[in-house]
C-alpha atoms as a PDB file:
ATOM      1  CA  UNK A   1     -17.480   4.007 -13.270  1.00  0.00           C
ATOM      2  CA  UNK A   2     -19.698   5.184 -10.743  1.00  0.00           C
ATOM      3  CA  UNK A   3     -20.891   2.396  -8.071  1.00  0.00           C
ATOM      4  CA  UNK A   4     -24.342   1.879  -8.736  1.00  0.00           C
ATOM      5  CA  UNK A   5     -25.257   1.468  -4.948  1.00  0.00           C
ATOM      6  CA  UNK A   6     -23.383   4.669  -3.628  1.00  0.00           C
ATOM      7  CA  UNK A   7     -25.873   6.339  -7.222  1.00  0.00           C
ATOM      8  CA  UNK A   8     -28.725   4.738  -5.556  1.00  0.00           C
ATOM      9  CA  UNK A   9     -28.099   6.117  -2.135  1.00  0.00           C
ATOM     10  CA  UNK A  10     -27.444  10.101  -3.206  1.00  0.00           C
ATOM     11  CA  UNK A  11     -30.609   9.381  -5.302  1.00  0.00           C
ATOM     12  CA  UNK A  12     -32.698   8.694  -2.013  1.00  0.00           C
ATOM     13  CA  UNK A  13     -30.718  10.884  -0.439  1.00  0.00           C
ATOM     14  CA  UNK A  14     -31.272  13.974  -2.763  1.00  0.00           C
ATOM     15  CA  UNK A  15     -35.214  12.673  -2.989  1.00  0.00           C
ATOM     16  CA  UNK A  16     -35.710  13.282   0.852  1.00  0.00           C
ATOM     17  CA  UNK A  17     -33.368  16.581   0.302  1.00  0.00           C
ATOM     18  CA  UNK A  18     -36.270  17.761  -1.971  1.00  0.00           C
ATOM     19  CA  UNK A  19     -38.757  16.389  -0.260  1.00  0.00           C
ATOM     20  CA  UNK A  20     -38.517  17.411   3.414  1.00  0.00           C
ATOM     21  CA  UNK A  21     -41.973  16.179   4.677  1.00  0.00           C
ATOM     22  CA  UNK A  22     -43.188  12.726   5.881  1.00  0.00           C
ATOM     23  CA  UNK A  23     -43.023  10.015   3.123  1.00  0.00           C
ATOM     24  CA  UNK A  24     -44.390   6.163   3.288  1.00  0.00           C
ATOM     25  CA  UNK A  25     -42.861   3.469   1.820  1.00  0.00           C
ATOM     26  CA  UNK A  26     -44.598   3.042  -0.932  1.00  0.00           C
ATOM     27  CA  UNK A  27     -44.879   6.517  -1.841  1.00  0.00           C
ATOM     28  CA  UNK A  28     -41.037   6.554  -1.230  1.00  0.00           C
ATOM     29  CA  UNK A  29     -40.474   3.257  -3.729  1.00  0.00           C
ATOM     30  CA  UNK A  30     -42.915   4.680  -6.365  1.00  0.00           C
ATOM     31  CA  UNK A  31     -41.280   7.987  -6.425  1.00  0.00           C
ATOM     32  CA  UNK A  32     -37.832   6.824  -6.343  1.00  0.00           C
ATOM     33  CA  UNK A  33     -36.872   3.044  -6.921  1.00  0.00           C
ATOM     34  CA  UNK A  34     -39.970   1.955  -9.120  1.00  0.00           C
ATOM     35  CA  UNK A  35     -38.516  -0.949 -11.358  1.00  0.00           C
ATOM     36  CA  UNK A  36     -36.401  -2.648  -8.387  1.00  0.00           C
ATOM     37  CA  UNK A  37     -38.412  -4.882  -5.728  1.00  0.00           C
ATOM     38  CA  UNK A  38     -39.300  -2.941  -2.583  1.00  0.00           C
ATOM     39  CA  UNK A  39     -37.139  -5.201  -0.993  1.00  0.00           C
ATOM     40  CA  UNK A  40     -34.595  -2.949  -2.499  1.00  0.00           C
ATOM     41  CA  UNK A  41     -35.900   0.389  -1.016  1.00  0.00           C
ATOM     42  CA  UNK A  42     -36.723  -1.114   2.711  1.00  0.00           C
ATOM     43  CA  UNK A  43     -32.852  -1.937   2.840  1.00  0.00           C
ATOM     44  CA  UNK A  44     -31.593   0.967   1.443  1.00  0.00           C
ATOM     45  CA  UNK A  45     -33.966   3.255   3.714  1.00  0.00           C
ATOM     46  CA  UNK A  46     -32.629   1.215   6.701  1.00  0.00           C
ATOM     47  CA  UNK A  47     -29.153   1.794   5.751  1.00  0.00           C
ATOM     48  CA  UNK A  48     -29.398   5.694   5.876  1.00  0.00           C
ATOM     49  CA  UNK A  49     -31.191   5.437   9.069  1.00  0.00           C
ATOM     50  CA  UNK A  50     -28.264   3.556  10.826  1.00  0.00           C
ATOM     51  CA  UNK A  51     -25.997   6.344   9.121  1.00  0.00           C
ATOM     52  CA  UNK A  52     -28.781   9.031  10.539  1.00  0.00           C
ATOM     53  CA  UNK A  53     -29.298  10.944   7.556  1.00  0.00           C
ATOM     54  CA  UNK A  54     -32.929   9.983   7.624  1.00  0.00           C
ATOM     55  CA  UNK A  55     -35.101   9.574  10.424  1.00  0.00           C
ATOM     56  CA  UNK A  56     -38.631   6.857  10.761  1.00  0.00           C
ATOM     57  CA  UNK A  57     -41.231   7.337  12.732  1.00  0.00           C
ATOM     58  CA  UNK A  58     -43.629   5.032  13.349  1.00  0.00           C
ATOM     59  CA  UNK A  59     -47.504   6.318  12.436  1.00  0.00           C
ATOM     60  CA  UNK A  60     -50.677   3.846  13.787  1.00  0.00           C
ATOM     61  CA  UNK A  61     -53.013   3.090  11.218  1.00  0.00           C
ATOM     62  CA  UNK A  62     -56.541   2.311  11.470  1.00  0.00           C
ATOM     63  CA  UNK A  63     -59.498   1.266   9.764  1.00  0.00           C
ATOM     64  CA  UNK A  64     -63.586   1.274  10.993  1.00  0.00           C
ATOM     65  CA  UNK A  65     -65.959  -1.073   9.667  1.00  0.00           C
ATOM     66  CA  UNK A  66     -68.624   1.077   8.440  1.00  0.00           C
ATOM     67  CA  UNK A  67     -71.475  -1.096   8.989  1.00  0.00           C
ATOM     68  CA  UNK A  68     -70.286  -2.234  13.003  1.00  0.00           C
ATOM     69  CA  UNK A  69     -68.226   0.819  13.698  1.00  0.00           C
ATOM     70  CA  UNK A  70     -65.459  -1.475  14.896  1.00  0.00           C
ATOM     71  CA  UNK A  71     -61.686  -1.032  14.074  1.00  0.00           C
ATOM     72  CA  UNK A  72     -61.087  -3.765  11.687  1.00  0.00           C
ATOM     73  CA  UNK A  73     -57.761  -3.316  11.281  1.00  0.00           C
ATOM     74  CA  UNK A  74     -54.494  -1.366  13.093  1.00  0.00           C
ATOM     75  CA  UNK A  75     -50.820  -1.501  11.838  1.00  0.00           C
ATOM     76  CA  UNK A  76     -48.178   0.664  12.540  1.00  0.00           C
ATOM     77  CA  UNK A  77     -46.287   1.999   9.428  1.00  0.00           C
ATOM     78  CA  UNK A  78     -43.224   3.747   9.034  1.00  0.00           C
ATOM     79  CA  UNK A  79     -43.012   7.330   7.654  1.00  0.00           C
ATOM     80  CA  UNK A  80     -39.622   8.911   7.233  1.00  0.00           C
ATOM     81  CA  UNK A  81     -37.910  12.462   6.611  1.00  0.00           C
ATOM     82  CA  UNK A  82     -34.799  13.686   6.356  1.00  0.00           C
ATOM     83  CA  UNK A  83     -32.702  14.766   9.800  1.00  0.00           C
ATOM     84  CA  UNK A  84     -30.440  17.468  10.245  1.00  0.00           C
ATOM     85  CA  UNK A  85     -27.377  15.404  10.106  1.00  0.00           C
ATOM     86  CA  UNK A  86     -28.850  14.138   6.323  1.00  0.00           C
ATOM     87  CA  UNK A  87     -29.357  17.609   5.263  1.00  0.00           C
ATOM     88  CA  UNK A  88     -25.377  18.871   6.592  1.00  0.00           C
ATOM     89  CA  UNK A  89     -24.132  15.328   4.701  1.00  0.00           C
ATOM     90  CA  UNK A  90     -26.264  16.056   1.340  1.00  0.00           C
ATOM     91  CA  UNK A  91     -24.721  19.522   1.663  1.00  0.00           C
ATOM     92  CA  UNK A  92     -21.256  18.204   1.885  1.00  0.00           C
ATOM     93  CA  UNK A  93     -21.786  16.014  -0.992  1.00  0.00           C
ATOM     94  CA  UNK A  94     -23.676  12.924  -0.244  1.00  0.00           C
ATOM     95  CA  UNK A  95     -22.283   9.181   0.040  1.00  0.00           C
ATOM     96  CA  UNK A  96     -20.472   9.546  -3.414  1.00  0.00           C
ATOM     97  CA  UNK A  97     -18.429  12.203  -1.872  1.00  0.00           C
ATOM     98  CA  UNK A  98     -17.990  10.255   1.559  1.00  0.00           C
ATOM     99  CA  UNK A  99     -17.031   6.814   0.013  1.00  0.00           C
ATOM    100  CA  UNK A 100     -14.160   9.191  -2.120  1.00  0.00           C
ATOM    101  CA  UNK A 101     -13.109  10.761   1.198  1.00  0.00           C
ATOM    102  CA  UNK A 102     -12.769   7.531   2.465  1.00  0.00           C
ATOM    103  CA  UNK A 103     -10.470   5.746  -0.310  1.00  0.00           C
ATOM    104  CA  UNK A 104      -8.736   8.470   0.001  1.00  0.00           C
ATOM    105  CA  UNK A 105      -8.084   8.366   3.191  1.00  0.00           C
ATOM    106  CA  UNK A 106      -7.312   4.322   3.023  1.00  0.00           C
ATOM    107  CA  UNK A 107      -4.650   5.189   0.032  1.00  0.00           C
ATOM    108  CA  UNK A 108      -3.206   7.651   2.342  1.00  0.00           C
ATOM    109  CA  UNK A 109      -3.061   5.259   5.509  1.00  0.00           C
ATOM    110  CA  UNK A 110      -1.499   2.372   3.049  1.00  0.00           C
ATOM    111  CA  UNK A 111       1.375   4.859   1.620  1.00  0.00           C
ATOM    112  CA  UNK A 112       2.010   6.009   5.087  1.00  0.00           C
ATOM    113  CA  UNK A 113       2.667   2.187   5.698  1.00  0.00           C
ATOM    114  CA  UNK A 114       4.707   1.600   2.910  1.00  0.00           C
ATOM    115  CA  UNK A 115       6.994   4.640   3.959  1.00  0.00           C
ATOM    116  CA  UNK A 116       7.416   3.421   7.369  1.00  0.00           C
ATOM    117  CA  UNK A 117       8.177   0.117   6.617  1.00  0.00           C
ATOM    118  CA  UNK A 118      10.812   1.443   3.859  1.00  0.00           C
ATOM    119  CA  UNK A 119      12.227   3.287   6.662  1.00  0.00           C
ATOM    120  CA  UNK A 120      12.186   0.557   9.016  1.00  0.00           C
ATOM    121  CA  UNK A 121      13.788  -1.402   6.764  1.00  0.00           C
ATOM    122  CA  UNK A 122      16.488   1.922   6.275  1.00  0.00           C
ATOM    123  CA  UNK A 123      17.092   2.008  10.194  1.00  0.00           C
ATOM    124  CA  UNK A 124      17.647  -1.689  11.112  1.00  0.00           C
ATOM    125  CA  UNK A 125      20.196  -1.842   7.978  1.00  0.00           C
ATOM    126  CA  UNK A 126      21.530   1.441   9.052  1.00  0.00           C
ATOM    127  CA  UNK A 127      22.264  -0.366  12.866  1.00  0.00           C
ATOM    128  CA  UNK A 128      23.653  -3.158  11.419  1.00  0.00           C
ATOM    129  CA  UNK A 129      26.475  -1.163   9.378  1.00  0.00           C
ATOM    130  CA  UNK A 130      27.099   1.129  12.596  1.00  0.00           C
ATOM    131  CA  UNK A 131      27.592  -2.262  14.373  1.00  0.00           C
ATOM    132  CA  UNK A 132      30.018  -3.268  11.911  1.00  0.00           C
ATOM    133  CA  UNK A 133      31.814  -0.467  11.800  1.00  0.00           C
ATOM    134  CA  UNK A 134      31.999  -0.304  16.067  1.00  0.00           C
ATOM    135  CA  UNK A 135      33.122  -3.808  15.913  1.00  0.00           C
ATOM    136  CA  UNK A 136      36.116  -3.055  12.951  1.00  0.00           C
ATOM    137  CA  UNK A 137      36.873   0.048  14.481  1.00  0.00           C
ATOM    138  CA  UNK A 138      37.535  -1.982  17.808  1.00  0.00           C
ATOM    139  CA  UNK A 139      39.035  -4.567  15.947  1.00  0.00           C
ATOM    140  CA  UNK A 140      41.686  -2.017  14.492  1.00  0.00           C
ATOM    141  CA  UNK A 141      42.738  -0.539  18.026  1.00  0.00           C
ATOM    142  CA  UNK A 142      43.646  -4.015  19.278  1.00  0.00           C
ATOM    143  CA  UNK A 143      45.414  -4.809  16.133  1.00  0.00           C
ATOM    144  CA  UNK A 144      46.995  -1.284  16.376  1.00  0.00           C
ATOM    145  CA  UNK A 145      47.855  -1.732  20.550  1.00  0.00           C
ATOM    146  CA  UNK A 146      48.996  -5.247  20.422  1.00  0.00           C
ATOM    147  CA  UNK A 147      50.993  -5.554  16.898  1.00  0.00           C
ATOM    148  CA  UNK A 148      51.998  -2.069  15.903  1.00  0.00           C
ATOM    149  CA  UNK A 149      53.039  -0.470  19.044  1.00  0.00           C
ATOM    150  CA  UNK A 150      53.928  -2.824  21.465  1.00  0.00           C
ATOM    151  CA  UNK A 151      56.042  -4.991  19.210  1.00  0.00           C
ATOM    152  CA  UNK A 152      58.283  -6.222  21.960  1.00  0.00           C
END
């Protein structure tokens, strides 16, 4: 089964693929992530900006009373768009085929472990027989020196 976070990620991901110009939040979380709270589409926005595949800008907003001709209100809101690196990583198959990469490439770092432990394991046994062997083999010349051949 299919982790429903890395889903929701390619899904934002492919939406800004598609969708190359400037989008606002809300526009983003209608479009995208309706039934969830936005709460859900602010943190999953700022997660692909810390992994640069999408890119916020911030855009000043402003409003004019029409009767006084005063600003009555100004906010800065974030508008984002895909970046070049998000376009290269969509192309080479999105978070879905990153996270795979990467368990891969953990499975592959914990059987390289297991084999060089099983060979540790291999070598130290292997020095202990050698040792043995050394120390019978020395054992055997002094019996041979002192009982076979000089009997006297």
């Amino acid at each position: 089964m299919k982790n429903i976070t890395i889903t929701r990620l390619d899904t934002f991901l492919n939406y800004f693929y598609d969708n190359t110009h400037y989008q606002k939040i809300d526009e983003i979380h209608k479009n995208v992530l309706p039934e969830e709270p936005i709460l859900h589409t602010l943190i999953i926005l700022n997660k692909m900006v810390k992994d640069g595949n999408i890119t916020d800008e911030g855009q000043k907003t402003t409003s004019r009373n029409a009767v006084t001709n005063q600003i009555t209100d100004e906010y800065e809101q974030s508008a984002y768009f895909i970046s070049y690196e998000g376009i290269l990583f969509k192309e080479l198959g999105g978070y879905d085929n990153y996270y795979k990469r990467e368990e891969d490439r953990l499975k592959s770092i914990e059987i390289d472990l297991i084999l060089r432990r099983r060979n540790d394991h291999r070598l130290v046994t292997g020095t202990i027989l050698v040792a043995i062997g050394a120390f019978l083999l020395v054992a055997w010349e002094m019996i041979k020196y002192f009982f076979l051949e000089h009997r006297h």
